[in-house]
Protein backbone atom coordinates (compact mmCIF):
# COMPACT_ATOMS: atom_id res chain seq x y z
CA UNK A 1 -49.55 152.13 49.79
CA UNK A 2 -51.78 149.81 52.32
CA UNK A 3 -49.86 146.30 50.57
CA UNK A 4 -46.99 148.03 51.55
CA UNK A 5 -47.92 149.09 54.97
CA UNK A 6 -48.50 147.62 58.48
CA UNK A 7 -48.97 148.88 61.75
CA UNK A 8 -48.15 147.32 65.81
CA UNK A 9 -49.04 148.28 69.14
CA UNK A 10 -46.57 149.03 71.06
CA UNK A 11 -45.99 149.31 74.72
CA UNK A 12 -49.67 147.42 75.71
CA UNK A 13 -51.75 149.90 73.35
CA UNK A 14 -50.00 153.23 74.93
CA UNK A 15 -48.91 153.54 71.65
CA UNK A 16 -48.61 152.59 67.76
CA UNK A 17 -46.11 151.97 64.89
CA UNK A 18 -46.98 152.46 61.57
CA UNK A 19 -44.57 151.33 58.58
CA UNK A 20 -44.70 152.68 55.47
CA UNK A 21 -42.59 152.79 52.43
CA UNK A 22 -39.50 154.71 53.32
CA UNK A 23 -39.73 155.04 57.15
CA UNK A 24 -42.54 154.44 59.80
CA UNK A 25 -43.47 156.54 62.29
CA UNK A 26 -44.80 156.15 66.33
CA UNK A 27 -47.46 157.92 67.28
CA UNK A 28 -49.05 157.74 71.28
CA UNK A 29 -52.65 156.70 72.19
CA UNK A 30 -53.54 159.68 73.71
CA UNK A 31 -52.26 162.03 70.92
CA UNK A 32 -54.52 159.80 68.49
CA UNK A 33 -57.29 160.28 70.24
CA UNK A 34 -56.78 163.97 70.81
CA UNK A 35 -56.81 164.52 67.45
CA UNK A 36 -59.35 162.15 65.87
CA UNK A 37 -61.50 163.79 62.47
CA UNK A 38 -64.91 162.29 63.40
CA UNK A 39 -67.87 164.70 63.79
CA UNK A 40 -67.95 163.77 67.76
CA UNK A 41 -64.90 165.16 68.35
CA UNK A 42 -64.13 168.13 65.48
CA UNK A 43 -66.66 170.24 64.05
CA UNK A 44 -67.84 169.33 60.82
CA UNK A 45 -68.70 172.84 59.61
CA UNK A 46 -65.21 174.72 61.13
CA UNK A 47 -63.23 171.81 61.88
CA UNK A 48 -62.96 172.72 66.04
CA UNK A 49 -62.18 170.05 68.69
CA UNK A 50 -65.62 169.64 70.52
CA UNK A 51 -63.88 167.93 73.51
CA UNK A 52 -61.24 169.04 76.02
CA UNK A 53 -58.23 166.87 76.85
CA UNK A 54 -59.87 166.37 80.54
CA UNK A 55 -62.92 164.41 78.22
CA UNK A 56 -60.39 161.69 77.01
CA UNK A 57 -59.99 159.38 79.94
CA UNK A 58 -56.20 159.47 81.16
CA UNK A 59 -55.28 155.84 80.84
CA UNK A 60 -56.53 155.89 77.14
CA UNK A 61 -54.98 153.05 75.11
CA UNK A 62 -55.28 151.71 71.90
CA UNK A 63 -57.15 148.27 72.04
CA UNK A 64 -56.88 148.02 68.18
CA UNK A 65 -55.44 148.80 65.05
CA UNK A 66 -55.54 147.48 61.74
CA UNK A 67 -54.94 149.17 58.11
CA UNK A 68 -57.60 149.22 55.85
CA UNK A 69 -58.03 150.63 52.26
CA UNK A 70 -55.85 153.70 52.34
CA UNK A 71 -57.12 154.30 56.43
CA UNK A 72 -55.97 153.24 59.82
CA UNK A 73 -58.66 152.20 61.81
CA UNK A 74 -58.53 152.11 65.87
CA UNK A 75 -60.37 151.50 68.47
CA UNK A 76 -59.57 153.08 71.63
CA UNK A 77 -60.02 152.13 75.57
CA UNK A 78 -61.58 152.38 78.15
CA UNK A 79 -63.95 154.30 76.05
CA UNK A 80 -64.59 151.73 72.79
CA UNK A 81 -64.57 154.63 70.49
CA UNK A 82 -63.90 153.54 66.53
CA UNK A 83 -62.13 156.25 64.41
CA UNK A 84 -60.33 155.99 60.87
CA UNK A 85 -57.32 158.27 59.93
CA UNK A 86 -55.93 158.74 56.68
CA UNK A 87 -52.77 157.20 56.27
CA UNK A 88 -51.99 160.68 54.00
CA UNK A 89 -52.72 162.45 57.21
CA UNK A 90 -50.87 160.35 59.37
CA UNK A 91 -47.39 160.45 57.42
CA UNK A 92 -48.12 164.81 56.81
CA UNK A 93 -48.89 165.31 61.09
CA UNK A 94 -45.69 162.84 61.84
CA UNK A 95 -43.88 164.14 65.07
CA UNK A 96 -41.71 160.61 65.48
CA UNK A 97 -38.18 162.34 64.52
CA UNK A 98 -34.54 161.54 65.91
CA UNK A 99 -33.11 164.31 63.75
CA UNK A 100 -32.17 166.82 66.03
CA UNK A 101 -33.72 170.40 64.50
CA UNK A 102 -31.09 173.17 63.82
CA UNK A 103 -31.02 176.32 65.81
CA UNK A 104 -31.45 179.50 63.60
CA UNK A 105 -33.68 177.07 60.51
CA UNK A 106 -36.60 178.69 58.54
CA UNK A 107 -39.92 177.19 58.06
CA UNK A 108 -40.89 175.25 55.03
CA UNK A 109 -41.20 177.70 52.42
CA UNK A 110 -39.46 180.49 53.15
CA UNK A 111 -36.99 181.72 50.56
CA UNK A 112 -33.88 183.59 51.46
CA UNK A 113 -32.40 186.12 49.00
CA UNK A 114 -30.24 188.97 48.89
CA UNK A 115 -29.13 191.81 46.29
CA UNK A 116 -29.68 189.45 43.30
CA UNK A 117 -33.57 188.80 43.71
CA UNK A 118 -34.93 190.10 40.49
CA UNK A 119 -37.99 192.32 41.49
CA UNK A 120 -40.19 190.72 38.04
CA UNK A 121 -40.24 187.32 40.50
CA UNK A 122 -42.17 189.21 42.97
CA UNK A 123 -43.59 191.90 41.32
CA UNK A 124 -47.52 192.08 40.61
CA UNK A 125 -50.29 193.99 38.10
CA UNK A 126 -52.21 195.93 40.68
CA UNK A 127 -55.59 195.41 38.43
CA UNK A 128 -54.55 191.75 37.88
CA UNK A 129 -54.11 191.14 41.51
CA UNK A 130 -57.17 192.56 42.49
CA UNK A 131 -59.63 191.22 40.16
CA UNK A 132 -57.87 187.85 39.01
CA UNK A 133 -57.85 185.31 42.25
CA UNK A 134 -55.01 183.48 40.46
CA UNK A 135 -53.35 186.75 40.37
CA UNK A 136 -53.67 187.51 43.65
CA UNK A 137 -52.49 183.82 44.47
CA UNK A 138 -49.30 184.11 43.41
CA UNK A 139 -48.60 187.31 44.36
CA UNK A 140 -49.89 186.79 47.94
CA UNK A 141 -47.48 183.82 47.55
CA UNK A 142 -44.34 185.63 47.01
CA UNK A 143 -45.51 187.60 50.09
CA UNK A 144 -45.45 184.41 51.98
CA UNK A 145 -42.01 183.23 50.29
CA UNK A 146 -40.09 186.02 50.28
CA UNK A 147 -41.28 188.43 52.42
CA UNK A 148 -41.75 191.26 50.22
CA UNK A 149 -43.61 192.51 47.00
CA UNK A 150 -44.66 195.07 45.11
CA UNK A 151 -47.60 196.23 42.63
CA UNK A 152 -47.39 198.43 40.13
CA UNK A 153 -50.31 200.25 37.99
CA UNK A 154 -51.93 201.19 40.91
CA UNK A 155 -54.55 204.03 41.20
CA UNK A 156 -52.61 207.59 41.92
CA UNK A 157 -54.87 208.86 44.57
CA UNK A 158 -55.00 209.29 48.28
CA UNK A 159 -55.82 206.46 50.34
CA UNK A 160 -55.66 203.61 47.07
CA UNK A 161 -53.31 201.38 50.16
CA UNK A 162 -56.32 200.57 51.95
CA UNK A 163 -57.22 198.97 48.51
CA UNK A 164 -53.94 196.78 49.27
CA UNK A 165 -54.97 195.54 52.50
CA UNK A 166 -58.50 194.77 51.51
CA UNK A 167 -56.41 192.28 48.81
CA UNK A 168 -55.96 189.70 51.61
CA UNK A 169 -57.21 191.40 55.56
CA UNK A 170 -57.53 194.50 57.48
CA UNK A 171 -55.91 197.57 58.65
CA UNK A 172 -53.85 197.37 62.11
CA UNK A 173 -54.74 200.82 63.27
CA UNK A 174 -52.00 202.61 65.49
CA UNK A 175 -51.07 205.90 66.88
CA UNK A 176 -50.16 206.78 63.69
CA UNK A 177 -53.63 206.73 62.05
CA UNK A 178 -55.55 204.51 60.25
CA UNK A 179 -52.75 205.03 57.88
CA UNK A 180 -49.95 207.74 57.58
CA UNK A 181 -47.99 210.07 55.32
CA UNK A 182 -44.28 210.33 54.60
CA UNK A 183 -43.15 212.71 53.87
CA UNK A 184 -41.17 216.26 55.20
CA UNK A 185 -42.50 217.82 58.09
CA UNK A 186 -41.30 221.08 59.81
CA UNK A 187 -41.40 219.16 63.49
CA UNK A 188 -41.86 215.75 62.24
CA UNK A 189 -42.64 213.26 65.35
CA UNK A 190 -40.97 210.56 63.53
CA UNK A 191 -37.53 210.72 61.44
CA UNK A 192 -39.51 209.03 58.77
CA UNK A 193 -41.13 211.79 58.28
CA UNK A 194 -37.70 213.79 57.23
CA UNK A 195 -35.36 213.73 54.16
CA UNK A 196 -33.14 212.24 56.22
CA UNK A 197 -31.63 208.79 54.90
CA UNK A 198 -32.94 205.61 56.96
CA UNK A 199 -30.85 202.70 57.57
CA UNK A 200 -32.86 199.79 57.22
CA UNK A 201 -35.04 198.53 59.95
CA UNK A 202 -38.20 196.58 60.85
CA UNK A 203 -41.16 199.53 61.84
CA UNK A 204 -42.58 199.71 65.35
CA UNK A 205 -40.33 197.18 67.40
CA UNK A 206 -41.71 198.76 70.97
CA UNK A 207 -44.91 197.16 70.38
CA UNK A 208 -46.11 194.05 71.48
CA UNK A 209 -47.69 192.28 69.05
CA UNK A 210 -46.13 194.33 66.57
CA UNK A 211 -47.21 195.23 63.15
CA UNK A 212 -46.40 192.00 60.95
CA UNK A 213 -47.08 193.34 57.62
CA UNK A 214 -46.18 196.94 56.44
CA UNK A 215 -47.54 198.64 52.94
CA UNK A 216 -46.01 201.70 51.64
CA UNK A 217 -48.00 203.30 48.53
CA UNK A 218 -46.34 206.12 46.22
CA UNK A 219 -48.31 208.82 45.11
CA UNK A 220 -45.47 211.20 44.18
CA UNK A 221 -41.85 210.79 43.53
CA UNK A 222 -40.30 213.52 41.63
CA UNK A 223 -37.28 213.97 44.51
CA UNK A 224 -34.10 213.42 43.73
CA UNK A 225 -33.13 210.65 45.51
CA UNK A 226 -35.20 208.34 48.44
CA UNK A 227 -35.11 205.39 46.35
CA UNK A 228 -36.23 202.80 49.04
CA UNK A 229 -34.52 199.41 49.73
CA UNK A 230 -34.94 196.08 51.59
CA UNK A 231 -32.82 193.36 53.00
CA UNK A 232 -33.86 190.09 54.03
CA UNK A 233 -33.56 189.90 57.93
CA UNK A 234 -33.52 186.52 57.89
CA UNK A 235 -30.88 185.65 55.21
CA UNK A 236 -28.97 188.42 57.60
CA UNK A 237 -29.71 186.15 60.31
CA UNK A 238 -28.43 183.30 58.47
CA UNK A 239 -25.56 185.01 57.58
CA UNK A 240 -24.06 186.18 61.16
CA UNK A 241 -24.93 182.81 62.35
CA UNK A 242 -22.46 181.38 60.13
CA UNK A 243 -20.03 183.66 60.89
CA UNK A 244 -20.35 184.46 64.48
CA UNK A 245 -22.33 181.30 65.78
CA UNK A 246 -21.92 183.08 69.51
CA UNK A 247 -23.27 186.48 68.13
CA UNK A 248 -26.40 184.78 67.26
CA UNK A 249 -26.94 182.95 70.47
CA UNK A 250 -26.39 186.78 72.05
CA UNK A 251 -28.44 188.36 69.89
CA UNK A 252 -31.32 185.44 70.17
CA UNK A 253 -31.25 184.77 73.67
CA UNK A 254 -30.83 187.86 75.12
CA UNK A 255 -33.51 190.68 75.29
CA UNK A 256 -33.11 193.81 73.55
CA UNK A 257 -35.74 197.06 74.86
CA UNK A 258 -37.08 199.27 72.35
CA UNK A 259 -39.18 202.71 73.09
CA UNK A 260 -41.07 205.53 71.72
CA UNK A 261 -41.99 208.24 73.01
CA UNK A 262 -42.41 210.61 69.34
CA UNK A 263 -46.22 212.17 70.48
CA UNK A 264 -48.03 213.35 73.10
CA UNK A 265 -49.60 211.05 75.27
CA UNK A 266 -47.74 208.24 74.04
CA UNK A 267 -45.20 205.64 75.28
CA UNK A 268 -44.91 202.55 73.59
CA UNK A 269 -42.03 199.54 74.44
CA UNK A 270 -40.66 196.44 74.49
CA UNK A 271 -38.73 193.58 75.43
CA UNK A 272 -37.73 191.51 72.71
CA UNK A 273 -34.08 189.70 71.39
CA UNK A 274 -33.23 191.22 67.75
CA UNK A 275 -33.38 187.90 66.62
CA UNK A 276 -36.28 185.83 67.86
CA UNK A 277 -36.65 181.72 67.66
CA UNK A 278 -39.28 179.84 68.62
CA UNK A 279 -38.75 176.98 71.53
CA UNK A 280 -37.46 174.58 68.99
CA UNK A 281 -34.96 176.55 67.20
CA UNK A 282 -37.33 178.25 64.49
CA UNK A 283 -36.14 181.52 63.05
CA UNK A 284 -39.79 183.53 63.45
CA UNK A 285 -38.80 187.09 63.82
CA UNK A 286 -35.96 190.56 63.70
CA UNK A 287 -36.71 193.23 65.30
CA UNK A 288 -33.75 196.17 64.21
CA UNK A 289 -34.50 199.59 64.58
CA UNK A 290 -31.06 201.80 66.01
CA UNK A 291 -33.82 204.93 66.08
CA UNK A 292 -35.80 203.30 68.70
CA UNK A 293 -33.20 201.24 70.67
CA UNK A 294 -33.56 201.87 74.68
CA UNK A 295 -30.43 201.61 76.78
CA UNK A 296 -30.22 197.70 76.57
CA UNK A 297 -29.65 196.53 80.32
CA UNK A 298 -30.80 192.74 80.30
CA UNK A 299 -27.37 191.40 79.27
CA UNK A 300 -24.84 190.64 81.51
CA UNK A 301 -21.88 192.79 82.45
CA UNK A 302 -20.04 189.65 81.02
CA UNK A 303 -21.26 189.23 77.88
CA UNK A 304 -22.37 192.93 77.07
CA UNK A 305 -19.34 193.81 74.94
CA UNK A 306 -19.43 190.50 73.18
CA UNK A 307 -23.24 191.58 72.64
CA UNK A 308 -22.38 194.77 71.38
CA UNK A 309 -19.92 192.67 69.07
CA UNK A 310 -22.22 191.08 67.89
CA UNK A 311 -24.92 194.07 67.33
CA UNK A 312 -22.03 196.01 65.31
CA UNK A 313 -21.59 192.52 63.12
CA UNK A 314 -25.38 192.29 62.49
CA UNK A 315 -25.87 195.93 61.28
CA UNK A 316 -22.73 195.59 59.32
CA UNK A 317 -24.52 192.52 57.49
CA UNK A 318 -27.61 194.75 57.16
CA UNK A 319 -25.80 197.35 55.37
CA UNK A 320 -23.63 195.81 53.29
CA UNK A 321 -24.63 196.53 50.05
CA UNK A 322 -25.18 193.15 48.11
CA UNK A 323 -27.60 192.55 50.93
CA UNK A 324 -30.25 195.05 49.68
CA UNK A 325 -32.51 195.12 46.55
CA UNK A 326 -33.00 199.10 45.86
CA UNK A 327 -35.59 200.83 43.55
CA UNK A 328 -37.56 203.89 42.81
CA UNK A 329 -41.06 204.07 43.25
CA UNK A 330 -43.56 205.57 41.19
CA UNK A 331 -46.98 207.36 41.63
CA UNK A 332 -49.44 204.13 41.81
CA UNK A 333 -46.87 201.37 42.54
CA UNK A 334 -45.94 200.30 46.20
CA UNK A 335 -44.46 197.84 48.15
CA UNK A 336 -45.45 195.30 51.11
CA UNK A 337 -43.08 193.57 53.69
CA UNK A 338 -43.47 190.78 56.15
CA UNK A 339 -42.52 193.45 59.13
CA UNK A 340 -41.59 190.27 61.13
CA UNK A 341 -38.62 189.62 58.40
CA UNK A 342 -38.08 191.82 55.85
CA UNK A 343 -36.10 195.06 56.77
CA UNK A 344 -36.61 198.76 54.67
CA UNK A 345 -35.10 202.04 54.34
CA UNK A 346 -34.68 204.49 51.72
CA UNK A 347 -31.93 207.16 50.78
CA UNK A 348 -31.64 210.46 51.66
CA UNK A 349 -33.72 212.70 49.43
CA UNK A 350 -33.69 216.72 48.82
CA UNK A 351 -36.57 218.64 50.14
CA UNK A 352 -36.43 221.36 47.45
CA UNK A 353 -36.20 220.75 43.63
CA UNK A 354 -39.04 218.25 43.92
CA UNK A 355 -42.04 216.25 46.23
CA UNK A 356 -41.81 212.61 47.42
CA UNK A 357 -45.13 211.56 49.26
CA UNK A 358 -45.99 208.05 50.37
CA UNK A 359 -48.65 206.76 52.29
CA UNK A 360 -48.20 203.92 54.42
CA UNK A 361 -50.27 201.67 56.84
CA UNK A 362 -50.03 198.46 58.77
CA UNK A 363 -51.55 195.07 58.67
CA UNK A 364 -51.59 191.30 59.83
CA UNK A 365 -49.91 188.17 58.00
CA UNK A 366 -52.54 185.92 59.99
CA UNK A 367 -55.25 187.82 57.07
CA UNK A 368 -52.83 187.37 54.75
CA UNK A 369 -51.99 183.85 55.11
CA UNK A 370 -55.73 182.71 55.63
CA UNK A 371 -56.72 184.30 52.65
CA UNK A 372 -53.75 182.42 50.56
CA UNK A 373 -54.68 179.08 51.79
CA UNK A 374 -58.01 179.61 51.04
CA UNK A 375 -56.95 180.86 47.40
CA UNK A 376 -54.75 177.63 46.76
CA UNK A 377 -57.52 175.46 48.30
CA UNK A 378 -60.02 176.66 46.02
């Protein structure tokens, strides 16, 4: 690559060009030195900036650049500091785009799906997974991808989900318990906790952070009925933003409140769109749950029947049928979602003539996703 490529200062050092097979990039002084690799200004052990910004002197510039081996080299002013930078690195940390970034995209890797996913593509050995760190690689990794997995040959005995979450993090601890059941109560505090169908929703949206991962573990299933089911919130997304581009700007830029208020002593709620994208246009979150709705009051009188246009269309996408993957757990298999995403529910279920009992509990993706990384670096 370094025959092939060259680099220029541009604007009296304020900045660089670097040309590479394919493309170049720009990249500015100050960012460079920002982010240099050298021990001085990153740890070597945890890889932490040891400087602030206010340590970089304001009119840094670059007073040289040159390409060497597969490196950049620079030397920066005032301060005649000499750092190297892959030009790997470089080209992967790139920010010198003219492509203007969709509204409503998904980050690298995420995989959309709907009715047709085939649960063997995401579907892991609970033994396997827990002793094999390949094992537990991939299937972490479908977590990532698709939002949603299960294990089966689990362990039929109460409290074998906190096995789950030691897989890849920790418990989130809530109201609820370290974790919960579900199943029929006589004066249940939740309508999970009935026979009672559930259209499907993301759990907990009147918190703030809420719960980004959700487990649900069976240990019995003899009911007729309550098979569970999932939908992809974000192909959902996808989908009303193709058909009703102005129902996803309502339903992304205006916030929805959610509130609960199932026990005593408690009061939980929120503020948050149904759809959520980050400042550049990034698809990051859904929050649906019709049971804990609040009377929504921050959109306009003029666009509030539009809005609730555009809520009908969403839920209509939810439920429609070739959305949803549906299946039956059994005693020692379960199921995890990305509760930021993913979307669950079950059907209705008799309360006589059998017993369904699950246990479920929440945890963090941030646990989940460091512990990938550092599978698939090892």
């Amino acid at each position: 690559m370094t025959n092939q490529t060259s680099v220029k200062l541009l604007d009296d050092g304020a900045a660089i060009q670097v040309a590479w097979p394919g493309g170049d990039a720009r990249f500015h002084a100050v960012w460079l030195r920002d982010n240099a690799l050298d021990e001085q200004t990153r740890s070597a052990t945890n890889g932490q900036r040891l400087i602030t910004l206010q340590d970089i002197p304001a009119e840094t510039r670059i007073g040289e650049a040159k390409i060497t081996d597969t490196a950049l080299d620079i030397r920066f002013a005032p301060e005649g500091k000499q750092t190297s930078f892959p030009l790997d690195w470089l080209r992967a940390h790139a920010y010198d785009r003219s492509d203007a970034l969709p509204l409503g995209r998904m980050a690298p890797g995420i995989k959309p799906w709907n009715g047709t996913l085939d649960l063997t593509d995401i579907s892991g050995d609970f033994a396997a997974v827990e002793t094999s760190p390949t094992a537990r690689r991939d299937w972490l990794a479908s977590v990532n991808r698709y939002g949603f997995a299960t294990l089966s040959g689990g362990p039929v005995e109460n409290g074998a989900l906190l096995r789950v979450a030691d897989l890849f993090g920790y418990v989130r601890e809530t109201n609820y318990g370290k974790w919960f059941e579900v199943r029929t109560e006589v004066n249940p505090s939740n309508l999970a906790y009935t026979g009672l169908g559930l259209q499907a929703h993301t759990d907990n949206p009147y918190r703030d952070p809420v719960p980004t991962l959700q487990i649900l573990y069976c240990l019995e299933n003899s009911a007729e009925g309550g098979e569970s089911l999932v939908v992809d919130g974000f192909a959902a997304a996808e989908r009303l933003r193709r058909e009703s581009p102005r129902g996803f700007d309502l339903l992304s830029r205006y916030a929805a409140r959610f509130e609960y208020r199932g026990s005593a002593g408690v009061h939980l709620y929120s503020r948050r769109p149904m759809i959520e994208v980050s400042a550049d246009g990034e698809l990051t979150a859904i929050r649906f749950n019709n049971r804990s709705t609040a009377p929504l009051t921050d959109i306009p009188y003029d666009d509030m029947a539009d809005y609730y246009t555009a809520y009908r269309l969403f839920g209509d996408i939810i439920e429609d049928p070739t959305m949803a993957v549906t299946f039956k757990l059994e005693p020692g298999e379960c199921f995890i979602v990305d509760n930021t995403r993913v979307l669950h529910g079950r059907k209705g279920y008799a309360a006589t003539g059998g017993s369904r009992w699950l246990q479920g509990c929440y945890a963090d993706k941030d646990g989940l996703l460091s512990t990938l990384s550092a599978l698939e670096a090892a």
